[in-house]
C-alpha atoms as a PDB file:
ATOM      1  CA  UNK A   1     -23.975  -5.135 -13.457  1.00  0.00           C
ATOM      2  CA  UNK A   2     -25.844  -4.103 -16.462  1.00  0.00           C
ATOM      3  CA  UNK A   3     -26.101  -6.405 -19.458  1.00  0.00           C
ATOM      4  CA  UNK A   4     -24.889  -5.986 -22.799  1.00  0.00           C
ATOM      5  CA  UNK A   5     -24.851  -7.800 -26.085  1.00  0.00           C
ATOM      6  CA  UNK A   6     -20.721  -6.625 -25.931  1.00  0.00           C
ATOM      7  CA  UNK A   7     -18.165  -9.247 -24.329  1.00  0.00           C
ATOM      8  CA  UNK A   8     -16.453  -8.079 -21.898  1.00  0.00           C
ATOM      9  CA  UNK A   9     -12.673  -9.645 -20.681  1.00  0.00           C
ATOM     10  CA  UNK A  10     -13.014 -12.098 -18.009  1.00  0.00           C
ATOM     11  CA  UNK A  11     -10.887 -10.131 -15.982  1.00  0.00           C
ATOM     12  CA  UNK A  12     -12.957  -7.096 -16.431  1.00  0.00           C
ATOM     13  CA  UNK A  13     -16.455  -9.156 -15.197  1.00  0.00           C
ATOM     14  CA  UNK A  14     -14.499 -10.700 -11.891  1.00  0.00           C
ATOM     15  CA  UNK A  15     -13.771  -6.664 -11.343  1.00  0.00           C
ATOM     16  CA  UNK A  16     -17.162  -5.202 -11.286  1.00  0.00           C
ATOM     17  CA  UNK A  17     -18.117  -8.205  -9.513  1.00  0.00           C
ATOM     18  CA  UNK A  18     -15.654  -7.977  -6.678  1.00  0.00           C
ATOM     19  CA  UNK A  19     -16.660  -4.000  -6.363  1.00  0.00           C
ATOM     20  CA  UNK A  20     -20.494  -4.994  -5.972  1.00  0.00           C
ATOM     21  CA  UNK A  21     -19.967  -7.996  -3.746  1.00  0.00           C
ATOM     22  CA  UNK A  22     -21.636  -6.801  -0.210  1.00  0.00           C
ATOM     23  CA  UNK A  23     -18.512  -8.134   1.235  1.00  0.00           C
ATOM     24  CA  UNK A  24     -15.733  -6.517  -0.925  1.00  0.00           C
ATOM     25  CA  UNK A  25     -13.565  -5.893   2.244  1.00  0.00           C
ATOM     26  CA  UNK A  26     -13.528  -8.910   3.450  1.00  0.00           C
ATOM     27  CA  UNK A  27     -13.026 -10.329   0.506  1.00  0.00           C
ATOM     28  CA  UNK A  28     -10.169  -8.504  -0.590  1.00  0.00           C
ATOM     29  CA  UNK A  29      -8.157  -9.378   3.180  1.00  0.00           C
ATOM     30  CA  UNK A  30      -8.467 -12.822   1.770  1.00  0.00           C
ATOM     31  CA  UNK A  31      -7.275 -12.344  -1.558  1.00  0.00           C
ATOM     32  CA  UNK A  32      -4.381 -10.035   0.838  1.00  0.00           C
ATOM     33  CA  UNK A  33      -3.529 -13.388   2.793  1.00  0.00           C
ATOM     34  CA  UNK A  34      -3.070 -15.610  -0.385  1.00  0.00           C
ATOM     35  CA  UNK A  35      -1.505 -13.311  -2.072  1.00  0.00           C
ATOM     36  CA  UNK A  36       1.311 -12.560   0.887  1.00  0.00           C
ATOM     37  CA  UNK A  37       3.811 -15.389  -0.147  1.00  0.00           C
ATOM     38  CA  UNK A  38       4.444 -14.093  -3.751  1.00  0.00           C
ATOM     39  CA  UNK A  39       4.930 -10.577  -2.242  1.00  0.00           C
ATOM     40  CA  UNK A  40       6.829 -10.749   0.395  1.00  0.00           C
ATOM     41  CA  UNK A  41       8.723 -13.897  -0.966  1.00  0.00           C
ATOM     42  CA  UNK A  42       8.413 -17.836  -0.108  1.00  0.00           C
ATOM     43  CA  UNK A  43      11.077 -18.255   2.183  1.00  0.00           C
ATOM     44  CA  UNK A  44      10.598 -15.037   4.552  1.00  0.00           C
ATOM     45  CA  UNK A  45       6.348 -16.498   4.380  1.00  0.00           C
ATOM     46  CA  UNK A  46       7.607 -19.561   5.678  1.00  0.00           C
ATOM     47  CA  UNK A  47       9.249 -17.725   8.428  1.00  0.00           C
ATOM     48  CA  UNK A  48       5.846 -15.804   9.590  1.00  0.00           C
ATOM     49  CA  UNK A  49       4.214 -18.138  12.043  1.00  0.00           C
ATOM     50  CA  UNK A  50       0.576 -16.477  12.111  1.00  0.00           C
ATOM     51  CA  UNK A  51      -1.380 -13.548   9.818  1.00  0.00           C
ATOM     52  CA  UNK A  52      -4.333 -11.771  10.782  1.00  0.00           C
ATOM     53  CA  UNK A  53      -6.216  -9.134  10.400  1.00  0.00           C
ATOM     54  CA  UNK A  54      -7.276  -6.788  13.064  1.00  0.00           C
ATOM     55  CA  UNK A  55      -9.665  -3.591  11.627  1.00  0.00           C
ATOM     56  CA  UNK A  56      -7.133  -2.059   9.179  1.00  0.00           C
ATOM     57  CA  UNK A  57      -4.157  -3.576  10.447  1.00  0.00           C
ATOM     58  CA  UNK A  58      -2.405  -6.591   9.485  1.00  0.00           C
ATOM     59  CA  UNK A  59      -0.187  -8.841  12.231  1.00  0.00           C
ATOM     60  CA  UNK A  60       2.411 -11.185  11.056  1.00  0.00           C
ATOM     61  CA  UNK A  61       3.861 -13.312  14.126  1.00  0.00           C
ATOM     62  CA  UNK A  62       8.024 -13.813  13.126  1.00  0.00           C
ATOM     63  CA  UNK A  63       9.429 -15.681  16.078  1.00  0.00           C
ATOM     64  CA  UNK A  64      12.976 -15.316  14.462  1.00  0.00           C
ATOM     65  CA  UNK A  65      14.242 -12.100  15.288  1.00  0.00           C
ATOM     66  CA  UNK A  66      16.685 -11.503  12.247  1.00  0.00           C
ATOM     67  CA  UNK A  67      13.597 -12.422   9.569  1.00  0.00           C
ATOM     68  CA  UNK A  68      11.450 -10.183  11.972  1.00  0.00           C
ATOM     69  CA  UNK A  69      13.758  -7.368  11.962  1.00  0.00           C
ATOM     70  CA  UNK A  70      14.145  -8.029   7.984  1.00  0.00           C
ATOM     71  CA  UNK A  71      10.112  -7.887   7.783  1.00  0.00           C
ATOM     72  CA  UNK A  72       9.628  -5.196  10.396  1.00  0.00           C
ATOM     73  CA  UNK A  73      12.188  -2.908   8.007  1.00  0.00           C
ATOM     74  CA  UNK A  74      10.103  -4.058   4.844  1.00  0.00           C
ATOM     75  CA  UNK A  75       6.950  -3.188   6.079  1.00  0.00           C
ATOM     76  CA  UNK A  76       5.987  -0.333   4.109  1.00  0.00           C
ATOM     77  CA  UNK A  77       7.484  -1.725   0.771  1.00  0.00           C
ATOM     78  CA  UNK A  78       5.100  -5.212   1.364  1.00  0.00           C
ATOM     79  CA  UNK A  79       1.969  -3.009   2.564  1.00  0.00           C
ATOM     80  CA  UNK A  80       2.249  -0.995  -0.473  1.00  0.00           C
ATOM     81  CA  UNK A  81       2.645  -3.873  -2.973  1.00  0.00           C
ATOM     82  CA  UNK A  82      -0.486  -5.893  -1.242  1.00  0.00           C
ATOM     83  CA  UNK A  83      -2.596  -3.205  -1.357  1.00  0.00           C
ATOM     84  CA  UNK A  84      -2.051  -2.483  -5.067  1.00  0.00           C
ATOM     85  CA  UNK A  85      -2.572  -6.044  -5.643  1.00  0.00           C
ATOM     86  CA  UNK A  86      -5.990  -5.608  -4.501  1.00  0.00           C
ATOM     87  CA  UNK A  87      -6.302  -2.625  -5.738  1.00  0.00           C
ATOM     88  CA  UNK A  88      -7.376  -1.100  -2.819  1.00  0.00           C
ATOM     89  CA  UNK A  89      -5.980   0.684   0.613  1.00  0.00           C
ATOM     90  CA  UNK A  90      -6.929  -2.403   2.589  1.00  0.00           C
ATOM     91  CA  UNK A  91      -4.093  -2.705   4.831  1.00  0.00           C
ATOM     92  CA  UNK A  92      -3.166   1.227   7.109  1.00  0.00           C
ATOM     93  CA  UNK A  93      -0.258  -1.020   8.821  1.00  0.00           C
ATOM     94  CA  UNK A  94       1.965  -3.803   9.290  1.00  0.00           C
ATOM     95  CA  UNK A  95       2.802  -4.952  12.893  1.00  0.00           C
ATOM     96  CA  UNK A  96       5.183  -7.613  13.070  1.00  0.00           C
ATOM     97  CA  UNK A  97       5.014  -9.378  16.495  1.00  0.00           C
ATOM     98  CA  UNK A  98       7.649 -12.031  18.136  1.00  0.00           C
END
């Protein structure tokens, strides 16, 4: 980051700093994980049991079978909105395991 005698929006510093943090990705699967329950919704969250990352893919472990069907159908939608959160194509897939 280069300095200036111009302010920048706080939002605009945390930016550049996430892009030129050495560990952006890993970074930005955490901000994924926090940010899962106000995507996909509190109740269905409280239904996944476990969330993980695996390379490019992200596991969610629904032992219910209706709220895994529900997520399994719902996985593009939820992959699409978390990635735009981060701003980023982070997560390639959703696998949603019993």
């Amino acid at each position: 980051m280069a300095y200036s005698d111009t302010p920048k929006p706080l939002g605009d510093l945390i930016e550049e700093f996430v892009e030129s943090y050495p560990h952006k990705k890993e970074m930005k699967r955490g901000m994924i994980l926090s940010r899962f329950p106000d995507v996909i919704g509190k109740t269905m969250a409280q239904k996944v049991k476990d969330l993980y990352f695996k390379g490019d893919t992200l596991f969610a472990h629904v032992p219910e079978p209706g709220w895994r069907h529900e997520m399994h159908m719902q996985r593009y939608t939820i992959r699409k909105k978390l990635n735009e959160a981060v701003k980023e194509t982070i997560i390639k897939e959703i696998r949603v395991l019993a």
